[in-house]
PDB file of N, CA and C in Angstrom:
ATOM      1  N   UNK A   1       0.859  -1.168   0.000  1.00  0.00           N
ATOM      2  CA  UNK A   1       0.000   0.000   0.000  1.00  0.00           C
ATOM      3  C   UNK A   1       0.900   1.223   0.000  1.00  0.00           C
ATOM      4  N   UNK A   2       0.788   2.338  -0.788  1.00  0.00           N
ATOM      5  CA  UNK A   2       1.430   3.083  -1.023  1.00  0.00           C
ATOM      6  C   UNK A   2       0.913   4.164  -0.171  1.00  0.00           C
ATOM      7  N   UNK A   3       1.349   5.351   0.603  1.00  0.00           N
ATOM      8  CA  UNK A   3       0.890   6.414   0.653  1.00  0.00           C
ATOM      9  C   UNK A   3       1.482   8.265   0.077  1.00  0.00           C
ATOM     10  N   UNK A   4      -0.024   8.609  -0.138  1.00  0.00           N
ATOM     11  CA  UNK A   4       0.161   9.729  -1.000  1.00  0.00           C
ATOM     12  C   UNK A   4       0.665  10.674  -0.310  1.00  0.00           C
ATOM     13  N   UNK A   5       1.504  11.626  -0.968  1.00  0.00           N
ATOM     14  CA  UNK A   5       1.790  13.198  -0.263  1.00  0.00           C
ATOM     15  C   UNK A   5       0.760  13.585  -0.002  1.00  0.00           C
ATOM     16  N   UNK A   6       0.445  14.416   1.264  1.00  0.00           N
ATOM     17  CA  UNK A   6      -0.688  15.356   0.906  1.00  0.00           C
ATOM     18  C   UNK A   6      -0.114  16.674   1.021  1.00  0.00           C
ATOM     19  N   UNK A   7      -1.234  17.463   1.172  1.00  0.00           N
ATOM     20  CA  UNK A   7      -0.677  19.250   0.855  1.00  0.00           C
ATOM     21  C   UNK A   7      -0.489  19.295   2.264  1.00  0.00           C
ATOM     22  N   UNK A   8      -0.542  18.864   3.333  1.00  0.00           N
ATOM     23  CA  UNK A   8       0.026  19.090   4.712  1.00  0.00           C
ATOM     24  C   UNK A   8       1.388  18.757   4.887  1.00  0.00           C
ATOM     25  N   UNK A   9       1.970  18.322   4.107  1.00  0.00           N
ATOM     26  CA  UNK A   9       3.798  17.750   3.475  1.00  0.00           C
ATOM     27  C   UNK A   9       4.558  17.936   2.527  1.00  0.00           C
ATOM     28  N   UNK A  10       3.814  19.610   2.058  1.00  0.00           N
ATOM     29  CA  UNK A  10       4.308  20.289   1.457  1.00  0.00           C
ATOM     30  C   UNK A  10       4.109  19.853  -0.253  1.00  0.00           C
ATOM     31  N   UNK A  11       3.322  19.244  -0.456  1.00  0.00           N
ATOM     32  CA  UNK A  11       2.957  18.056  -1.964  1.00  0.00           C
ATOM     33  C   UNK A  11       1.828  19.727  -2.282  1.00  0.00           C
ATOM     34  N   UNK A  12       1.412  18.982  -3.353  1.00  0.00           N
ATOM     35  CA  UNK A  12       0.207  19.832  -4.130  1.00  0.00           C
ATOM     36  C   UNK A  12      -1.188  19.122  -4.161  1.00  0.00           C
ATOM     37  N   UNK A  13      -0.808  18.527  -3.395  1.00  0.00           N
ATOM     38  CA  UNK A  13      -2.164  17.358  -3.482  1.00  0.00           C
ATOM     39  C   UNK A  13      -3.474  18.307  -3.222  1.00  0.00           C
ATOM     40  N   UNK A  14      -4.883  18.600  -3.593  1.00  0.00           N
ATOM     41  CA  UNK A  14      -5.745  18.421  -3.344  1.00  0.00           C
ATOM     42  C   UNK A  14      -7.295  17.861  -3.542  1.00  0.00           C
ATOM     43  N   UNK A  15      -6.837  16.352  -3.442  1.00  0.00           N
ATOM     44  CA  UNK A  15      -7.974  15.606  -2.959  1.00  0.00           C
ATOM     45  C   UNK A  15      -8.828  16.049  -4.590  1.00  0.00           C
ATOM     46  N   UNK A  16      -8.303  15.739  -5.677  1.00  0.00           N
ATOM     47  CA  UNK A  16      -8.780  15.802  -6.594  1.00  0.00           C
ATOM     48  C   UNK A  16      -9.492  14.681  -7.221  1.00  0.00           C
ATOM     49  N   UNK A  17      -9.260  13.973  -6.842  1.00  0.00           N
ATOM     50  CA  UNK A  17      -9.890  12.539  -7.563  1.00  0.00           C
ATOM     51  C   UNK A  17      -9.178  11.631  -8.617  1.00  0.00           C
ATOM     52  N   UNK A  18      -8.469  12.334  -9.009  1.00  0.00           N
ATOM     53  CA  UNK A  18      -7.299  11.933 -10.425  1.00  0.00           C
ATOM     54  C   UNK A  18      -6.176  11.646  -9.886  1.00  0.00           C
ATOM     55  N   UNK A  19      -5.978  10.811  -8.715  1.00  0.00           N
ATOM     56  CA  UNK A  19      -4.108  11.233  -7.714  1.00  0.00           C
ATOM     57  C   UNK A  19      -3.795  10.078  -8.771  1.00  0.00           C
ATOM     58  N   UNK A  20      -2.649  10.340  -9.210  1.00  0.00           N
ATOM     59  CA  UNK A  20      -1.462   9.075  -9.282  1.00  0.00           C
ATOM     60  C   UNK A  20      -1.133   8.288  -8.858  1.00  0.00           C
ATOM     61  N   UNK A  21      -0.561   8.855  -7.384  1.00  0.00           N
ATOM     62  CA  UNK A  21      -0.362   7.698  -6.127  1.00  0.00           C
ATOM     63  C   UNK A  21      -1.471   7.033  -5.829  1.00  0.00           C
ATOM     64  N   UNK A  22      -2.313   7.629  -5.452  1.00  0.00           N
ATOM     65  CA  UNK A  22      -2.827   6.654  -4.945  1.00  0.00           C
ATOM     66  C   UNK A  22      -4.002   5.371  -5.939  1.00  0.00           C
ATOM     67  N   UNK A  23      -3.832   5.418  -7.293  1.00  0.00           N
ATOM     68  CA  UNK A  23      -4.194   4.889  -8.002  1.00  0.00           C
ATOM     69  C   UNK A  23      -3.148   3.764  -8.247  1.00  0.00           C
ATOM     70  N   UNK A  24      -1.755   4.048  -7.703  1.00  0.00           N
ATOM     71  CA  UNK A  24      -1.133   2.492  -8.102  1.00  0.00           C
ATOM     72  C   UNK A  24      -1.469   1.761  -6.260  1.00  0.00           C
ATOM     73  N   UNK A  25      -2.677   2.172  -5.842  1.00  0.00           N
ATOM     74  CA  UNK A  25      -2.486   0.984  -4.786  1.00  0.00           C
ATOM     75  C   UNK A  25      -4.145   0.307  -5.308  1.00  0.00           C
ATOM     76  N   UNK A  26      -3.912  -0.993  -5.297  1.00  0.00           N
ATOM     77  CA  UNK A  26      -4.480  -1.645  -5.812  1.00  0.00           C
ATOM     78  C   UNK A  26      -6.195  -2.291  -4.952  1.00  0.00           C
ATOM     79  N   UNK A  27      -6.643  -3.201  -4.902  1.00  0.00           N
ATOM     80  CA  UNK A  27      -7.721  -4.017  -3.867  1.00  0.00           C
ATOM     81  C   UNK A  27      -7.120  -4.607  -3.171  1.00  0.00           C
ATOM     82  N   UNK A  28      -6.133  -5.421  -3.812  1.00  0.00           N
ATOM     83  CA  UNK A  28      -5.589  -6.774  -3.348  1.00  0.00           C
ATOM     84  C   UNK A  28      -4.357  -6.020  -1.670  1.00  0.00           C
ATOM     85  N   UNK A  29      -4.031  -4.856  -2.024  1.00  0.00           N
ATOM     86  CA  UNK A  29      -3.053  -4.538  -1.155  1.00  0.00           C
ATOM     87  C   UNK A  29      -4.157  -3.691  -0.053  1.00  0.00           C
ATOM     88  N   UNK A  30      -5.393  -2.985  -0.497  1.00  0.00           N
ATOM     89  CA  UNK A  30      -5.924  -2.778   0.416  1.00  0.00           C
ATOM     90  C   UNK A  30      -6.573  -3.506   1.087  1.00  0.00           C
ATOM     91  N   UNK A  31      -7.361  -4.788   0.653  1.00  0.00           N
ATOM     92  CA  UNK A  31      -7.638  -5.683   1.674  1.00  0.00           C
ATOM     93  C   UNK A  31      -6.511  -6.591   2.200  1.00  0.00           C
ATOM     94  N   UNK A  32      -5.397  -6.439   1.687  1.00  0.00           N
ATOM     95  CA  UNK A  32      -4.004  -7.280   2.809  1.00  0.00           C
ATOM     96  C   UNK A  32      -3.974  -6.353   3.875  1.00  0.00           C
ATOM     97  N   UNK A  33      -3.294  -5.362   3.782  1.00  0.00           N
ATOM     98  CA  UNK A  33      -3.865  -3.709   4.803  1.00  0.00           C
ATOM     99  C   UNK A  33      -4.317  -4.050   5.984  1.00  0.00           C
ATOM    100  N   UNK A  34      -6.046  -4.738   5.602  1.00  0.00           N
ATOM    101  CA  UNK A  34      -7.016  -4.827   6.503  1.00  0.00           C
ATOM    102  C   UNK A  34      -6.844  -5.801   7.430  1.00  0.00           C
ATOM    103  N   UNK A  35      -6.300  -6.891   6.479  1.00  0.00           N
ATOM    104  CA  UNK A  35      -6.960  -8.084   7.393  1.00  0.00           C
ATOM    105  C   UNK A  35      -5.366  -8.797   7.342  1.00  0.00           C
ATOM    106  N   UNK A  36      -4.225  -8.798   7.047  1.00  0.00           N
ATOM    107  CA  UNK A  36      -2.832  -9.138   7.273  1.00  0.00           C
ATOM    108  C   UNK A  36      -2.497  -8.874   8.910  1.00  0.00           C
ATOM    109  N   UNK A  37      -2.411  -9.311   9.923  1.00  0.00           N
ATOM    110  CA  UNK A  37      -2.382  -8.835  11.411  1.00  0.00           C
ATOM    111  C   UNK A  37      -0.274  -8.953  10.910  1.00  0.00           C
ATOM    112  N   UNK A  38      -0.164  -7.880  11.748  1.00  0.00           N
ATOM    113  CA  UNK A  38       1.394  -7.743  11.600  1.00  0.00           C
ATOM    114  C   UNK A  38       1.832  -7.125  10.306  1.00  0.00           C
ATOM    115  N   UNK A  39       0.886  -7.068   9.572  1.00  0.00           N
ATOM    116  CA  UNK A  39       1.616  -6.487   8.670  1.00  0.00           C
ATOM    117  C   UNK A  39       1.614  -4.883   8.620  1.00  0.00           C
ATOM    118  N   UNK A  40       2.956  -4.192   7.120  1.00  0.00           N
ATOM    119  CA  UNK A  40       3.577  -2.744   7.538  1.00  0.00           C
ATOM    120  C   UNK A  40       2.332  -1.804   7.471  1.00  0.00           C
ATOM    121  N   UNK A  41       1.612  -1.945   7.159  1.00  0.00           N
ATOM    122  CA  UNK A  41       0.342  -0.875   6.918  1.00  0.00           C
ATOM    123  C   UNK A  41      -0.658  -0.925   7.468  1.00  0.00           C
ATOM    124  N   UNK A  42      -0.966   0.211   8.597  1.00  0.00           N
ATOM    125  CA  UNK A  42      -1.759   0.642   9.577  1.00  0.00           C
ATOM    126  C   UNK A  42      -3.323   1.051   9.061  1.00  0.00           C
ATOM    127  N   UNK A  43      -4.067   1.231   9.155  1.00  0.00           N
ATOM    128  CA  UNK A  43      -5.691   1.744   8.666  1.00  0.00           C
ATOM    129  C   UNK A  43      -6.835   2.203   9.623  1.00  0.00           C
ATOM    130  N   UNK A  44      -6.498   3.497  10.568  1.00  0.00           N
ATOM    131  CA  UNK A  44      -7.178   3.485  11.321  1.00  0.00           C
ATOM    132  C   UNK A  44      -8.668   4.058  11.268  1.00  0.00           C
ATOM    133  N   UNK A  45      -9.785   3.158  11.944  1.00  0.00           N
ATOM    134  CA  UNK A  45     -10.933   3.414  11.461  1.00  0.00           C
ATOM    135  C   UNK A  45     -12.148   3.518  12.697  1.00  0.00           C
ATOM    136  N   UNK A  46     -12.394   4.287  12.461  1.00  0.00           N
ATOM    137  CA  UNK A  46     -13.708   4.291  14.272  1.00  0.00           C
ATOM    138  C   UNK A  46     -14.436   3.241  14.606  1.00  0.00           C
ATOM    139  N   UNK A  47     -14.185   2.997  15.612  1.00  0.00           N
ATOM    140  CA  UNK A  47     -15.117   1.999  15.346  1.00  0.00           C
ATOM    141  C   UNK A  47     -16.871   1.927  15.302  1.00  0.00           C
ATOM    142  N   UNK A  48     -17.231   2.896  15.236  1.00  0.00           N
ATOM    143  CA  UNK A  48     -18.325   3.058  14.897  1.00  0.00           C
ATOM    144  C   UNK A  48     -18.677   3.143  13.245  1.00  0.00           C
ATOM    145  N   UNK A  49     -17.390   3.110  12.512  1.00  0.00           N
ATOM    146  CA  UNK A  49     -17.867   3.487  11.532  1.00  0.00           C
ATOM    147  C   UNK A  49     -17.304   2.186  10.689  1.00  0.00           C
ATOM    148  N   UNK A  50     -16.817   1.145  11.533  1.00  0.00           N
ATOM    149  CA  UNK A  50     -15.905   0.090  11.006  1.00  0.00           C
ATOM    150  C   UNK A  50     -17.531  -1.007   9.648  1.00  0.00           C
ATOM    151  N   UNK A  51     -18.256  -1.354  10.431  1.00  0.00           N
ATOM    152  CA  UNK A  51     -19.051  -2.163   9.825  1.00  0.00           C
ATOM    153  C   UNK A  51     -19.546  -1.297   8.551  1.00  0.00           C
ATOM    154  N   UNK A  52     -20.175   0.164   8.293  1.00  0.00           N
ATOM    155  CA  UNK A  52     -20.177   0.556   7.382  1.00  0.00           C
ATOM    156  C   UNK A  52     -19.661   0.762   6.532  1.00  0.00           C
ATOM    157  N   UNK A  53     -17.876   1.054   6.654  1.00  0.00           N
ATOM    158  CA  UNK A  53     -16.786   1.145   5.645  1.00  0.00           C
ATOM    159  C   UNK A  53     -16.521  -0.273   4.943  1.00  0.00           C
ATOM    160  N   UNK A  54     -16.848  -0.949   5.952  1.00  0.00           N
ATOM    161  CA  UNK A  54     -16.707  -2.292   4.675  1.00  0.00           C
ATOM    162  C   UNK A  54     -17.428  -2.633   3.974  1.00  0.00           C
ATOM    163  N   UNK A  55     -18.860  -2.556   4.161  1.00  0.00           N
ATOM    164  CA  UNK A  55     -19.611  -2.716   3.061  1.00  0.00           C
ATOM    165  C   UNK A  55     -18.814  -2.321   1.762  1.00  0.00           C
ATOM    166  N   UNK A  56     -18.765  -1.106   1.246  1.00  0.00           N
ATOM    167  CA  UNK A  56     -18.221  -0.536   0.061  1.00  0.00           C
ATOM    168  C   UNK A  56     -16.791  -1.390   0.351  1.00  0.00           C
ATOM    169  N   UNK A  57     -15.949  -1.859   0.113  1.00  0.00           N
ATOM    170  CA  UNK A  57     -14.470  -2.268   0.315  1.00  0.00           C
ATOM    171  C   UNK A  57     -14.969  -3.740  -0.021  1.00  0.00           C
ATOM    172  N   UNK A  58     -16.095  -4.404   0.323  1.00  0.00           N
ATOM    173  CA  UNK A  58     -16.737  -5.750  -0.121  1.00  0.00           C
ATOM    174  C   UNK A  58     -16.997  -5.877  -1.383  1.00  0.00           C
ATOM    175  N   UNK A  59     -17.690  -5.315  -1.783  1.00  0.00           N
ATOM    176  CA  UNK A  59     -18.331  -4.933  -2.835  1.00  0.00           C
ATOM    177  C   UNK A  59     -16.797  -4.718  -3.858  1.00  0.00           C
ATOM    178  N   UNK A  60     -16.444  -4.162  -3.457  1.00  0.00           N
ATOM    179  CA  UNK A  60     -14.989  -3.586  -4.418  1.00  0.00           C
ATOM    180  C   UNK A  60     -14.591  -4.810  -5.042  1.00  0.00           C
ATOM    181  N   UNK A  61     -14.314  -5.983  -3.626  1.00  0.00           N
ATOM    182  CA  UNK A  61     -13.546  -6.903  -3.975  1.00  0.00           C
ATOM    183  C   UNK A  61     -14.329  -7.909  -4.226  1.00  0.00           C
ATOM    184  N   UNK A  62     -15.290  -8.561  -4.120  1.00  0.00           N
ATOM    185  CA  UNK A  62     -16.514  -8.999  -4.797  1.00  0.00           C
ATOM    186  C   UNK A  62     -16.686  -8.529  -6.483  1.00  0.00           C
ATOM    187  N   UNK A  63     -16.505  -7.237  -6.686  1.00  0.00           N
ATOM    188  CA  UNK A  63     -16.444  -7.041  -7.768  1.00  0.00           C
ATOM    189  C   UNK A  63     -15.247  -7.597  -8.617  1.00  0.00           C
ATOM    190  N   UNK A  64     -14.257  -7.384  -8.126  1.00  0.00           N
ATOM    191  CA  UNK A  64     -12.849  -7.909  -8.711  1.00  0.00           C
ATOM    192  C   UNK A  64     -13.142  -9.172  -8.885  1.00  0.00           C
ATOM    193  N   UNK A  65     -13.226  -9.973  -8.069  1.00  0.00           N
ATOM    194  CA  UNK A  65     -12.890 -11.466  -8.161  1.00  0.00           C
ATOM    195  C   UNK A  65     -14.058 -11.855  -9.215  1.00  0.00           C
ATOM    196  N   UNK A  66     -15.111 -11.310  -9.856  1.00  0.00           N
ATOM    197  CA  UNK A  66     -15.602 -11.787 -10.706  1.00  0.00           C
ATOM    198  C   UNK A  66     -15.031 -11.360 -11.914  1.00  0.00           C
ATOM    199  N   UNK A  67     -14.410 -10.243 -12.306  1.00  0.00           N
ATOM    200  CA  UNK A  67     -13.213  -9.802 -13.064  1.00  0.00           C
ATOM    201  C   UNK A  67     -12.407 -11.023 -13.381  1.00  0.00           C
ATOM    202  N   UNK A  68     -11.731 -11.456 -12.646  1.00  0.00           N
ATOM    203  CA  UNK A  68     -10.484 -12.267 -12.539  1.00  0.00           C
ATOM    204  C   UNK A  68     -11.396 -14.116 -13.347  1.00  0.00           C
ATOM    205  N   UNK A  69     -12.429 -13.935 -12.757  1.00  0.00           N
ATOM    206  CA  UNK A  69     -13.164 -14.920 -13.187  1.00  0.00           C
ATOM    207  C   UNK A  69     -13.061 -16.460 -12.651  1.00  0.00           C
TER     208      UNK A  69
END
């Protein structure tokens, strides 16, 4: 999982929708992210808001794997 500059680190980033970076991080590395225990990439999420954020992130990868076929 890659992370992007943002404009708080002196980058030009703003939250445009078109980033570069963060378009080479993929499904497969964001659900390792999630569910890899020990692994380098952190994801912190409320927990109130944990069961709703996955819905969409399911779906993502649900979608993929019928891609892949």
């Amino acid at each position: 999982l890659l992370e992007a500059p943002t404009a708080g680190e002196g980058a030009t980033c703003r939250s445009c929708a078109h980033c570069p970076w963060m378009a080479m991080n993929g499904l497969q590395a964001i659900a390792e992210a999630l569910e890899l225990e020990g692994s380098n990439h952190e994801v912190y999420v409320d927990e109130r808001l944990l069961e709703r954020a996955l819905v969409p992130l399911n779906r993502m990868l649900d979608f993929a794997a019928t891609l892949r076929g």
